[in-house]
C-alpha atoms as a PDB file:
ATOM      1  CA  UNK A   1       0.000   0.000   0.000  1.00  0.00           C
ATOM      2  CA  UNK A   2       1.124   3.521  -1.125  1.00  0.00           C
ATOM      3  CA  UNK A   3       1.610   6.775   0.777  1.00  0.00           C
ATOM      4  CA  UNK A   4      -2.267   8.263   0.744  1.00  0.00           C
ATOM      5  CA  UNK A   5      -4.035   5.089  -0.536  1.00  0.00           C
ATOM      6  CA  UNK A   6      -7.149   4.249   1.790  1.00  0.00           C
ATOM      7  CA  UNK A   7      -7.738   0.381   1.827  1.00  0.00           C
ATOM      8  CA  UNK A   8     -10.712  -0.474   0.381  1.00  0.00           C
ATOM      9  CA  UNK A   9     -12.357  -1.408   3.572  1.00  0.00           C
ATOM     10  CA  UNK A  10     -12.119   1.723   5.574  1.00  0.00           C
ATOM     11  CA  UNK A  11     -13.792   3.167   2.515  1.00  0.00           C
ATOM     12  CA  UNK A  12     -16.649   0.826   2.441  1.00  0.00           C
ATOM     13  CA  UNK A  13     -17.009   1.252   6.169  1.00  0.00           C
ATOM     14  CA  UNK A  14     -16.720   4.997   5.523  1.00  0.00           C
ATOM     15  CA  UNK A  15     -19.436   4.898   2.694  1.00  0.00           C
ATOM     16  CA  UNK A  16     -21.436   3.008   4.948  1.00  0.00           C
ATOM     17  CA  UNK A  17     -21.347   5.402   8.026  1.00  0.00           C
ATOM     18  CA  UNK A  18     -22.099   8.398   5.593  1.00  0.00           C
ATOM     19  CA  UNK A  19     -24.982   6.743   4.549  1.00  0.00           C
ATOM     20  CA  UNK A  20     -26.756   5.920   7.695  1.00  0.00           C
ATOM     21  CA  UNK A  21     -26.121   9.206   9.147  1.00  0.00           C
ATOM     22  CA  UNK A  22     -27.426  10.958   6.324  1.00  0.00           C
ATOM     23  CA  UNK A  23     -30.444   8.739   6.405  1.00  0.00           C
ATOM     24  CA  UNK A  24     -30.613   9.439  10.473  1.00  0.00           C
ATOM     25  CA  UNK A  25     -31.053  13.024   9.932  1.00  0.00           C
ATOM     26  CA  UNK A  26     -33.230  13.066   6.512  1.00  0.00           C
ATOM     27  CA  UNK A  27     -36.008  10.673   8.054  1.00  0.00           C
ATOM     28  CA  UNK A  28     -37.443  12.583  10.995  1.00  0.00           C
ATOM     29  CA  UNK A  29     -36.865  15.877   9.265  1.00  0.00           C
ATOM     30  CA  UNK A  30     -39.190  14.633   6.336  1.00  0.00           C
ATOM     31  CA  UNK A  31     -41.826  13.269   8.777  1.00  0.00           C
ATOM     32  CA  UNK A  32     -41.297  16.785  10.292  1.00  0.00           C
ATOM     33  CA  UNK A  33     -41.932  18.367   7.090  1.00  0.00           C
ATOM     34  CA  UNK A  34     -44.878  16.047   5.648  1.00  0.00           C
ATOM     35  CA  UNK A  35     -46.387  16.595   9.750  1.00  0.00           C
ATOM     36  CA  UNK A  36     -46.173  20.605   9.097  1.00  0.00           C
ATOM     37  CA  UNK A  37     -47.507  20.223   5.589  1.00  0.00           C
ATOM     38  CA  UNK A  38     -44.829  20.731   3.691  1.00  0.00           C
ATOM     39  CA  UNK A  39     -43.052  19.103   0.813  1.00  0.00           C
ATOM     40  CA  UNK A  40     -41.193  16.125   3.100  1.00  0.00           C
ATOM     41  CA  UNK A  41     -38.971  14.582   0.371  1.00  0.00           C
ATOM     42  CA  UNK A  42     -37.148  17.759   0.360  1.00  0.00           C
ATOM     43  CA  UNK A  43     -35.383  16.127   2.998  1.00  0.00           C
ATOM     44  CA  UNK A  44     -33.566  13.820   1.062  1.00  0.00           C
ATOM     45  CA  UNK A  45     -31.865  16.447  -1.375  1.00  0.00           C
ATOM     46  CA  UNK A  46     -28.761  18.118   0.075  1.00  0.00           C
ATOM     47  CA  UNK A  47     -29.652  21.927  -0.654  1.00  0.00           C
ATOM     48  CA  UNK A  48     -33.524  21.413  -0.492  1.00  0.00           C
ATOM     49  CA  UNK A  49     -33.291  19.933   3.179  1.00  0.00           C
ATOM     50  CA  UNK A  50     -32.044  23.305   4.304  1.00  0.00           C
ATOM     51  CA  UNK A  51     -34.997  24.701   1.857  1.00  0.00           C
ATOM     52  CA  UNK A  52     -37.498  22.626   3.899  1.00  0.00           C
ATOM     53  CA  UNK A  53     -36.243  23.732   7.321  1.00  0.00           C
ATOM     54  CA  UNK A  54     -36.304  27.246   6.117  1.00  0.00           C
ATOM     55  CA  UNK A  55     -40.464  26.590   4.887  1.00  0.00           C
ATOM     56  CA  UNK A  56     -41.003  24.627   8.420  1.00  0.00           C
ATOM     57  CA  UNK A  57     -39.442  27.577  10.248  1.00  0.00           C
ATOM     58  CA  UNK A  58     -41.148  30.267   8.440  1.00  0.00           C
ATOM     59  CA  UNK A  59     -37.776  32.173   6.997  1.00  0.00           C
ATOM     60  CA  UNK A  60     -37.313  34.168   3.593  1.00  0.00           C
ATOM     61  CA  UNK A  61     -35.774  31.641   0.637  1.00  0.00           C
ATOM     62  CA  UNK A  62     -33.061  34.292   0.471  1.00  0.00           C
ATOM     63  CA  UNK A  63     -31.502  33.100   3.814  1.00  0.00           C
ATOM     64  CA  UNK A  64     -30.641  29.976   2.273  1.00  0.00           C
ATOM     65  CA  UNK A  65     -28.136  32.520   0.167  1.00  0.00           C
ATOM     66  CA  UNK A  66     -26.567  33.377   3.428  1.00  0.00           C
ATOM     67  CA  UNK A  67     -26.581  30.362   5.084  1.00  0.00           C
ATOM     68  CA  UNK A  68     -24.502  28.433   1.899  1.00  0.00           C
ATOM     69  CA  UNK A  69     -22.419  31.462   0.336  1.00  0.00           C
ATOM     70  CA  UNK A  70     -21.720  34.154   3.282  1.00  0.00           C
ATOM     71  CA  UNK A  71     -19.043  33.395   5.660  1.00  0.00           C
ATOM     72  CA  UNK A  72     -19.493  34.575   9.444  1.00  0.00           C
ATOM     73  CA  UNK A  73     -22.582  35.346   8.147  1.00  0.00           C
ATOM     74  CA  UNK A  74     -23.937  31.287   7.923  1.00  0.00           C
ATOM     75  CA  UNK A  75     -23.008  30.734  11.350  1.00  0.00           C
ATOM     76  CA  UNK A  76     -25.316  33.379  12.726  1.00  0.00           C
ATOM     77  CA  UNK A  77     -28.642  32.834  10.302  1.00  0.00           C
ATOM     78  CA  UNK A  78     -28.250  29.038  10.908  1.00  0.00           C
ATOM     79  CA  UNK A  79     -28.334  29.766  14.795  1.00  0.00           C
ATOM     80  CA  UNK A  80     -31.028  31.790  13.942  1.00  0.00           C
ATOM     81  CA  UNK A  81     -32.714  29.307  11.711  1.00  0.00           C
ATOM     82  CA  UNK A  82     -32.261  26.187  14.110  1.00  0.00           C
ATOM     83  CA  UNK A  83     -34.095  28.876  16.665  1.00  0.00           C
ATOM     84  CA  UNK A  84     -36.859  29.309  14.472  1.00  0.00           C
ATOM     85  CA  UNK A  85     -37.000  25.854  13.869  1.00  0.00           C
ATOM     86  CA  UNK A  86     -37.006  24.463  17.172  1.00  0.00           C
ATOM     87  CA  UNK A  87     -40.095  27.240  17.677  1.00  0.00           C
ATOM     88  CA  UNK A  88     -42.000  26.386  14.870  1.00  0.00           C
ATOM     89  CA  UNK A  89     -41.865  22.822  15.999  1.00  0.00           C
ATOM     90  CA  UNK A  90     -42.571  23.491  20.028  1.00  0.00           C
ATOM     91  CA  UNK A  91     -39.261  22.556  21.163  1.00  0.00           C
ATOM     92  CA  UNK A  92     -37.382  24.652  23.868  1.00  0.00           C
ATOM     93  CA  UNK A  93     -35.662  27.141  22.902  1.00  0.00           C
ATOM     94  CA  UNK A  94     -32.612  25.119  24.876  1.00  0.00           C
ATOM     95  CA  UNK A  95     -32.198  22.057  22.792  1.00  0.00           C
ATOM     96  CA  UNK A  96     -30.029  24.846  20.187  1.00  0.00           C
ATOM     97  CA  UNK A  97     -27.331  23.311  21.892  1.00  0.00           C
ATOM     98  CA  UNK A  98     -28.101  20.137  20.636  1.00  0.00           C
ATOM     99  CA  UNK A  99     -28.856  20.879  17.079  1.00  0.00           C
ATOM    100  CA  UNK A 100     -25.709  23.234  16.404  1.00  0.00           C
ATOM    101  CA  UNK A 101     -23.227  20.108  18.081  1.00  0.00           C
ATOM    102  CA  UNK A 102     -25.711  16.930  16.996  1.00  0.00           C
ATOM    103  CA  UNK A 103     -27.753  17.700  14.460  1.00  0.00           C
ATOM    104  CA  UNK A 104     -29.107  14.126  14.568  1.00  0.00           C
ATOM    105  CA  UNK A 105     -30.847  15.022  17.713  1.00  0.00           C
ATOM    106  CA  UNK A 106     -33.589  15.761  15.077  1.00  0.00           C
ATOM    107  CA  UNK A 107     -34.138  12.078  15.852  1.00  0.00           C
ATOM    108  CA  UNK A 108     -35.406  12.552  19.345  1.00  0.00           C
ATOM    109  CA  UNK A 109     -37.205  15.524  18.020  1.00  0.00           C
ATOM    110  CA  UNK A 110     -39.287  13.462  15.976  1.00  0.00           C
ATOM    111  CA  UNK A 111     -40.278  10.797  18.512  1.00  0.00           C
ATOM    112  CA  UNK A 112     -41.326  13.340  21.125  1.00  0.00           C
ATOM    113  CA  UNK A 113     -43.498  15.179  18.497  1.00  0.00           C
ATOM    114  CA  UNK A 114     -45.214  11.459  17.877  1.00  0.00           C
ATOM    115  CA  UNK A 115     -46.126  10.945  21.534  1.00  0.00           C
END
């Protein structure tokens, strides 16, 4: 094996990890979406997820500008955005700290809003 060459298994596993992670945090935010009446497979597409959070939380389409092309600037509408968020969905306003360090806490989320 070569200087910089990943064996083929830590890719797989890597490949593998991606995928169920992305899958943990696309699945309750669709049921999320479909729940608030929005358009839930939005979830599933990388840009349009933050699109259906934005519709779910009630923020201008243009944030999604800031968020994805504005440096300093992202950090503080996404704060703002997960606040709005956790709002629109009756959360307190505390579990921010969860969502900016583990955004699959979105999980939990979802199974409290089911009870």
């Amino acid at each position: 094996m070569e200087y910089g060459q990943m064996p083929v298994g830590m890719m797989i596993a890597y490949v593998v990890v991606a995928i169920v992670l992305y899958v943990a945090f696309a699945f309750p935010l669709m049921k999320i979406g479909d729940k608030k009446g929005h358009t839930g497979w939005f979830a599933w597409i990388p840009i349009l997820n933050i699109v259906l959070m934005l519709q779910i939380a009630e923020k201008p389409i243009w944030w999604l500008v800031l968020i994805l092309i504005v440096p300093c600037a992202n950090i503080v509408f996404l704060i703002l955005l997960y606040l709005a968020f956790l709002e629109a969905i009756n959360k307190p306003k505390a579990w921010i700290l969860a969502l900016l360090f583990y955004p699959l806490f979105l999980i939990p989320m979802y199974q409290a809003a089911n009870e």
